[in-house]
Protein backbone atom coordinates (compact mmCIF):
# COMPACT_ATOMS: atom_id res chain seq x y z
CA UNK A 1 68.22 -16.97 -34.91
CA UNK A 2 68.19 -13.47 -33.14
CA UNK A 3 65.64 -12.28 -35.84
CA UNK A 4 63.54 -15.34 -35.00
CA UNK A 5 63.39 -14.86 -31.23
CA UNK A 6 62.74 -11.11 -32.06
CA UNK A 7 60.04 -11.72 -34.27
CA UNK A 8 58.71 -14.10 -31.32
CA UNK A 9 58.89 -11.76 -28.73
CA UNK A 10 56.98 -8.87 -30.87
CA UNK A 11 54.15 -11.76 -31.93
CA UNK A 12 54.18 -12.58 -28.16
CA UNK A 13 53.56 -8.66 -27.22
CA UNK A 14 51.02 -8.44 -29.45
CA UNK A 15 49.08 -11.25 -28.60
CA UNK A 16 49.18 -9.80 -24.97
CA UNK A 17 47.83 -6.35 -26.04
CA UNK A 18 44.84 -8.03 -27.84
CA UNK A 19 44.40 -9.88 -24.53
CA UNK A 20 44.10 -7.05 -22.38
CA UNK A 21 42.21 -5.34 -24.56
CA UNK A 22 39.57 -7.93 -24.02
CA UNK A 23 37.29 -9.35 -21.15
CA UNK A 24 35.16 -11.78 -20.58
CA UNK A 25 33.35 -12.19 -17.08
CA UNK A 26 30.72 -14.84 -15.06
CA UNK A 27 27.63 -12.85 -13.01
CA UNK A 28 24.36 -13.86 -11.68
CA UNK A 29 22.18 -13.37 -8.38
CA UNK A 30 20.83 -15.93 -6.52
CA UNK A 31 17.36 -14.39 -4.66
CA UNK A 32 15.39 -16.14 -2.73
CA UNK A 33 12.42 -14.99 0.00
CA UNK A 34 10.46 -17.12 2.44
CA UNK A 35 7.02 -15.23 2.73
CA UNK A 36 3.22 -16.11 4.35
CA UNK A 37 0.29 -14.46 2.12
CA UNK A 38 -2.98 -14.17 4.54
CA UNK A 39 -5.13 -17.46 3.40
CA UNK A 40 -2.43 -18.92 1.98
CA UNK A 41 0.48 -21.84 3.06
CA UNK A 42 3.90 -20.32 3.33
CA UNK A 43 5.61 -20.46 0.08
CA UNK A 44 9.62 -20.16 -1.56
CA UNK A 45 10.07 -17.60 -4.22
CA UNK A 46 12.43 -16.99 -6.42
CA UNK A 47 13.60 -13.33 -6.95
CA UNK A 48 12.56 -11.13 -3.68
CA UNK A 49 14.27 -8.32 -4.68
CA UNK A 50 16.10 -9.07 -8.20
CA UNK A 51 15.22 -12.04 -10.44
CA UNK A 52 18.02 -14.93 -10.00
CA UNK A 53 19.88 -15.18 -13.35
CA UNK A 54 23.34 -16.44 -14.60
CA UNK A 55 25.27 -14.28 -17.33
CA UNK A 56 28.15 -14.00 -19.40
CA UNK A 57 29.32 -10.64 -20.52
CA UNK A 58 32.55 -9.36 -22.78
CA UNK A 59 33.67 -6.22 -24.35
CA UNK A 60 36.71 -5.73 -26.64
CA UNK A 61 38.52 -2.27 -27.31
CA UNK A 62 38.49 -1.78 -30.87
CA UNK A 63 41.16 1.57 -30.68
CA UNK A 64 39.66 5.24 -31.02
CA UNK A 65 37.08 4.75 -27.79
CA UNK A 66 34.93 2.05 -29.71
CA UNK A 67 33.91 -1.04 -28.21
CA UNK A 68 31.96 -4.21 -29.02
CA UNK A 69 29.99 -5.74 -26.40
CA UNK A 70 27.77 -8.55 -25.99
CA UNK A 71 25.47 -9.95 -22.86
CA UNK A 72 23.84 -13.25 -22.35
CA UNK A 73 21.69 -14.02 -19.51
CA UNK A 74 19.61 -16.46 -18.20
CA UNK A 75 16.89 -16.45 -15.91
CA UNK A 76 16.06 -19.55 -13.26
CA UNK A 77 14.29 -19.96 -10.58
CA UNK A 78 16.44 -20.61 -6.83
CA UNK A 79 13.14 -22.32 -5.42
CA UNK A 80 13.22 -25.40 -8.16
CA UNK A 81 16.23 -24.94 -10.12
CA UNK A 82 14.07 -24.88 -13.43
CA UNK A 83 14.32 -22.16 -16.10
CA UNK A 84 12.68 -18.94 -15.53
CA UNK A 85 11.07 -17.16 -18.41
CA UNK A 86 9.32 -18.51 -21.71
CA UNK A 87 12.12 -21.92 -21.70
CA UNK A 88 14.24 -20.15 -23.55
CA UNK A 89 17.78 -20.51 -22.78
CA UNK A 90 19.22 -17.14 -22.48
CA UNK A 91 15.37 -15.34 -21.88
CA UNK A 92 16.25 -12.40 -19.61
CA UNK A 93 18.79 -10.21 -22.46
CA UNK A 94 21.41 -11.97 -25.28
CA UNK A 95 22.41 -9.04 -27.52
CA UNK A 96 25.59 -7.77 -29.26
CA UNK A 97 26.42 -4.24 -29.45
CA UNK A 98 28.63 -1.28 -30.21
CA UNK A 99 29.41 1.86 -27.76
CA UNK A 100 31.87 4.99 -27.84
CA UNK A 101 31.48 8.42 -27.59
CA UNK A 102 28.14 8.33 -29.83
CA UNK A 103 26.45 6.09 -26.96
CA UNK A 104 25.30 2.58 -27.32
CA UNK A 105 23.64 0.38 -29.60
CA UNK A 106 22.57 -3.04 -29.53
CA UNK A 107 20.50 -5.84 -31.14
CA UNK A 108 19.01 -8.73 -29.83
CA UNK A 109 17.01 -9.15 -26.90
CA UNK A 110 17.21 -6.54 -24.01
CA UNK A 111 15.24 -4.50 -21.26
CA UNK A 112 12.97 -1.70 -23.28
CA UNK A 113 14.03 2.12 -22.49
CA UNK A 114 11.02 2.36 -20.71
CA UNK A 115 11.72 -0.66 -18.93
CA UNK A 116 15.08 0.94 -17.80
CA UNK A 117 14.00 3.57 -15.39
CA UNK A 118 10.39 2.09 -14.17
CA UNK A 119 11.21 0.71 -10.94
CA UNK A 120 13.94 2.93 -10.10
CA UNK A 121 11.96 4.78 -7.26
CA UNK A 122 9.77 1.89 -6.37
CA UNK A 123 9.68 2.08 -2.29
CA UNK A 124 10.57 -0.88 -0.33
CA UNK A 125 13.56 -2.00 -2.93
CA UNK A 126 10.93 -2.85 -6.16
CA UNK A 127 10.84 -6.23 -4.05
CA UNK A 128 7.69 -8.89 -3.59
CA UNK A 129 7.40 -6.49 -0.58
CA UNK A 130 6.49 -3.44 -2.60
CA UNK A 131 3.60 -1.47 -2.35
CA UNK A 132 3.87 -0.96 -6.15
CA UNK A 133 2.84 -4.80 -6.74
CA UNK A 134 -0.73 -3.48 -6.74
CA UNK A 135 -0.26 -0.81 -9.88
CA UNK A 136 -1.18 -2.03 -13.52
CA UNK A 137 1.43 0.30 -15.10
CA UNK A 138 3.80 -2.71 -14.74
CA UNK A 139 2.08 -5.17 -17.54
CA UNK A 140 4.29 -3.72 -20.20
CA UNK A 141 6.36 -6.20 -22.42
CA UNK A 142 9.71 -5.90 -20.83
CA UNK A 143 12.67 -7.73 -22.91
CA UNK A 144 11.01 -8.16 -26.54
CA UNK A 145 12.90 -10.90 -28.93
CA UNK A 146 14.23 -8.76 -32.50
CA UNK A 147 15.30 -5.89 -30.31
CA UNK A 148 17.12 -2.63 -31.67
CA UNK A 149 18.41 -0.24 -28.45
CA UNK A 150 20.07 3.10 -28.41
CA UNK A 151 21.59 5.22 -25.50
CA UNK A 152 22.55 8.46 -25.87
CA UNK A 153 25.68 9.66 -23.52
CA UNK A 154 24.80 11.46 -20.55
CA UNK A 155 25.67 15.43 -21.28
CA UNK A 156 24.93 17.73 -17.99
CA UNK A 157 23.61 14.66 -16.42
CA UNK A 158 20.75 14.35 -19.06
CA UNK A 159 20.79 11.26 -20.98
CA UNK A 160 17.97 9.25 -23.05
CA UNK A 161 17.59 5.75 -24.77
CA UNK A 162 14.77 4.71 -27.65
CA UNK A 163 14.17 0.74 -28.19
CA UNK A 164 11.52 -1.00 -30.69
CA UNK A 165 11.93 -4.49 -32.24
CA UNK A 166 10.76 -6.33 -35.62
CA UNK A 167 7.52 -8.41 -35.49
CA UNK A 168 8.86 -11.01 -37.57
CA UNK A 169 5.83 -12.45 -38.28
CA UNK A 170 4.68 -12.28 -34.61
CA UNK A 171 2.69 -8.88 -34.86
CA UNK A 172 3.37 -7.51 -31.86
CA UNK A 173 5.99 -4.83 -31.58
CA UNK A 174 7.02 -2.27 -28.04
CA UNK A 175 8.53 0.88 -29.26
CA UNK A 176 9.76 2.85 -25.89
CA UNK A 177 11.73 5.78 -24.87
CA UNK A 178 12.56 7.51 -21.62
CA UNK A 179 14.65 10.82 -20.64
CA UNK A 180 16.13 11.02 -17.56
CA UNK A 181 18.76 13.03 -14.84
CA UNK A 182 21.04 12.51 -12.53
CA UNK A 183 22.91 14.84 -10.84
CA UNK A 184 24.08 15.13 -7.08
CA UNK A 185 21.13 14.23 -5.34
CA UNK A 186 18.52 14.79 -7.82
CA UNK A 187 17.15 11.65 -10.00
CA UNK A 188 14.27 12.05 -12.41
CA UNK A 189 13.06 10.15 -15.22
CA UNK A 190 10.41 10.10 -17.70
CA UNK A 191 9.46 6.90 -20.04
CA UNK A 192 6.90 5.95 -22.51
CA UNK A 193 6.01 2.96 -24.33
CA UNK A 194 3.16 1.93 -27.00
CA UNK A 195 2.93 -2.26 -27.34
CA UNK A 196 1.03 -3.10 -30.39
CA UNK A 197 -1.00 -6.15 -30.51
CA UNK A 198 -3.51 -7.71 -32.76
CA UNK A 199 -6.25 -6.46 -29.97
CA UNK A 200 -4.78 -3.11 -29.73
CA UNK A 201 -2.61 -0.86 -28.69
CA UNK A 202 -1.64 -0.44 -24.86
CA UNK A 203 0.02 2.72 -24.01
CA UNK A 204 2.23 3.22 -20.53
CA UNK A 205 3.65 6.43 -19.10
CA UNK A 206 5.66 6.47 -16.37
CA UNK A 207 7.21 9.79 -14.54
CA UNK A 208 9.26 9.09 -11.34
CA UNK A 209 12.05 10.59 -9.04
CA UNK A 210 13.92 10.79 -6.01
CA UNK A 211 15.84 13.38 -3.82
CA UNK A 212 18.50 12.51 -1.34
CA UNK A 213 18.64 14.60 1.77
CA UNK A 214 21.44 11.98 3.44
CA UNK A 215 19.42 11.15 6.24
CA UNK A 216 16.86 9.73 3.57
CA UNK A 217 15.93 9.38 0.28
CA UNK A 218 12.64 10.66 -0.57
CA UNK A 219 10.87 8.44 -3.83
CA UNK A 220 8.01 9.47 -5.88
CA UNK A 221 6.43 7.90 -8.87
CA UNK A 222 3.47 8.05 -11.34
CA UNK A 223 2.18 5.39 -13.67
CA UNK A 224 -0.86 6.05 -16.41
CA UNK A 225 -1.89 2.91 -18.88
CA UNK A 226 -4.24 3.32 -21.31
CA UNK A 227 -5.56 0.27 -22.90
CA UNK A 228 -8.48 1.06 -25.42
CA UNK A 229 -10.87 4.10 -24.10
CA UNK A 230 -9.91 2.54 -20.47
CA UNK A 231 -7.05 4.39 -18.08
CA UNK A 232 -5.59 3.36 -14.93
CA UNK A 233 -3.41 6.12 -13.09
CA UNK A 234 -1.01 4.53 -10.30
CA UNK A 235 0.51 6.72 -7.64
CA UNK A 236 3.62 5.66 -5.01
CA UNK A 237 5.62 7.82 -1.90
CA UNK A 238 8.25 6.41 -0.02
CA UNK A 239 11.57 6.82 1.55
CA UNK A 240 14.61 4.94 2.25
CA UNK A 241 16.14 5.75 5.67
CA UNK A 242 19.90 4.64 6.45
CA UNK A 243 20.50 3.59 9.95
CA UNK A 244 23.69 2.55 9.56
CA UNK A 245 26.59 1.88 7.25
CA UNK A 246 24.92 -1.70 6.25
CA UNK A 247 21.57 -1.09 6.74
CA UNK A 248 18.70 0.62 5.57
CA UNK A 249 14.85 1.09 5.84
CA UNK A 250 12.60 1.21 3.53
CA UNK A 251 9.10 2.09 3.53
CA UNK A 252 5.78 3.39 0.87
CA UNK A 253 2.46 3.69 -0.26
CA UNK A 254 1.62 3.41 -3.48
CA UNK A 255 -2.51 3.24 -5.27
CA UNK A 256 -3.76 2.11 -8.54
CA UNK A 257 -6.86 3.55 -9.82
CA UNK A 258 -8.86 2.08 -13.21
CA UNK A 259 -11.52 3.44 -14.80
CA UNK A 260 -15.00 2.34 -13.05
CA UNK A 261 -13.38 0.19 -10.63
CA UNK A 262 -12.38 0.53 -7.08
CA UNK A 263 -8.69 1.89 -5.88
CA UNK A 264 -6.23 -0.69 -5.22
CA UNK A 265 -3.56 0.37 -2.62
CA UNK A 266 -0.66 -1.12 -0.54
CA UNK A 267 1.54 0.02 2.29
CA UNK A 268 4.89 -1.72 2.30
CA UNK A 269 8.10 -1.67 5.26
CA UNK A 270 11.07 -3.16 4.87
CA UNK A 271 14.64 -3.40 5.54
CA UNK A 272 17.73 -4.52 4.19
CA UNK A 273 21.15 -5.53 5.88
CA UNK A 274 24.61 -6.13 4.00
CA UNK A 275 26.46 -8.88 5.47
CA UNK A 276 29.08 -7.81 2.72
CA UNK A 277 29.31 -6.12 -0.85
CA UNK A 278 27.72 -8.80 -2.15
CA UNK A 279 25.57 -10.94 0.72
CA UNK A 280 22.06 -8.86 1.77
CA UNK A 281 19.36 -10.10 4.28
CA UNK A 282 16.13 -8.53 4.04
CA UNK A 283 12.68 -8.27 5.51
CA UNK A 284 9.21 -6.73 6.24
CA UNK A 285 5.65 -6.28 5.37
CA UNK A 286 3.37 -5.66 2.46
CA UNK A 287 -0.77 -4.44 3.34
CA UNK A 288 -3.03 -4.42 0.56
CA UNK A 289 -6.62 -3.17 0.45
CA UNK A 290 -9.25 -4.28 -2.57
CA UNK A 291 -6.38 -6.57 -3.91
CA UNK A 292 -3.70 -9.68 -3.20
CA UNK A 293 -2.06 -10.75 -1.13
CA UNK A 294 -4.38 -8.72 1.48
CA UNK A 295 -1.25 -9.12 3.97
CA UNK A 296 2.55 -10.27 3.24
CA UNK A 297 5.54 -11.44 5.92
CA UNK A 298 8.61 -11.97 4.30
CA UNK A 299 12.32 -12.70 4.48
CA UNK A 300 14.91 -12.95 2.14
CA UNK A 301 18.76 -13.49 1.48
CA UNK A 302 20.40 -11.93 -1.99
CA UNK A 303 23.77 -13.10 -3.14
CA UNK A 304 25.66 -11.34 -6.20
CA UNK A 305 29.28 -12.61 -7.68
């Protein structure tokens, strides 16, 4: 009898070891921004600032600082309530994956290396809002289906990831990479990515970085895109200004320029105001010359959990 309950009790402790050792967790953002383009009836978007999506992520200790990992998430639109991307269910990332001390790998569908650092010093919070919206370096294929994905760890603040993926019979294949640091106030990054199609290949570059002086954070970034014997060379400045503990301005320009055809540039002012860690109202204008929307109002309201 004593052996029996003892036996229980050690089954019992085990079971809650494995248990902590694992965790599963809900996510998502719901986006949505009310804006007026010039010409144009007022409209409800989806995604303002980040796309509106629903996920499910886990990891589970497997002893010696290994870990298995896995992330689905799916993409909708707040506006309608329909799906967002290509009506597949889980279209933003679902992979499984492996990390430690060697990095991370993982397999399935994800965000491309390249993908990883290219709006990270887009002015005006990479929102609809964005001067950046008038740049052609953005056209790249972002979350390819068959996807393999490894990041190194970050040693002296310098870290780097590579992704490609398998045609599978579809022909076209992204194979990216990007190197970038952080440290203190410094942030650069460098990416590049080649997406093979049966037309041809389209090449991106993108360099970009940003330097925090505390009363503002000074943004830079460079985009090049050669498709063919055709280049386009994008350019964006910018800061973000806090004027307060919650809130914080934002403002850029930023200019595309293609090969025998005019320059496209915007000028972009917003700001942003966190109700709480996870509630943010935001706001402002986008000006475009020799491209859409010509002139922008808009106002949004993000929500995290």
């Amino acid at each position: 009898m004593k052996k029996s309950l003892i036996a229980l009790a050690v089954l019992g402790s085990v079971a809650g070891v494995a248990q902590a050792q694992s965790s599963v967790s809900v996510y998502g953002v719901a986006d949505a921004v009310l804006h007026k383009d010039k010409g144009v009836p007022a409209a409800l978007t989806s995604g303002g600032v980040s796309g509106s999506r629903l996920g499910f992520k886990g990891t589970e200790d497997l002893g010696g600082g290994l870990k298995a990992n896995f992330l689905l998430e799916h993409g909708f639109k707040i506006d309608t309530g329909k799906q967002g991307e290509e009506g597949s269910s889980f279209n933003r990332q679902a992979y499984v994956g492996l990390s430690g001390g060697f990095g991370e790998f993982k397999l399935g569908r994800m965000w491309t290396a390249y993908d990883d650092i290219s709006g990270a010093t887009n002015p005006v919070f990479d929102s609809v809002l964005s001067p950046t919206n008038v740049w052609a370096s953005t056209g790249y294929a972002a979350n390819p289906s068959n996807g393999i994905y490894y990041a190194s760890p970050a040693m002296g603040g310098v870290s780097g990831a590579f992704s490609t993926n398998l045609k599978e019979g579809t022909g076209n294949q992204s194979n990216a990479f990007h190197v970038k640091y952080e440290g203190g106030p410094v942030y650069a990054g460098v990416g590049y990515q080649v997406d093979k199609t049966a037309t041809g290949d389209t090449k991106f570059t993108r360099v970009n970085g940003s330097y925090d002086l505390g009363a503002a954070k000074l943004l830079a970034g460079y985009g090049n895109v050669k498709a063919g014997s055709v280049k386009t060379t994008d350019l964006s400045f910018g800061a973000d200004v806090p004027l307060g503990a919650n809130l914080v301005l934002s403002a850029g320009y930023a200019s595309s320029k293609t090969d025998g055809a005019e320059r496209l540039s915007g000028l972009g002012l917003g700001v942003a105001y966190s109700l709480s860690k996870r509630t943010t109202v935001y706001g402002g204008f986008l000006d475009t010359k020799n491209t859409g929307p010509d002139t922008r109002y808009g106002f949004g309201l993000k929500h995290t959990f």
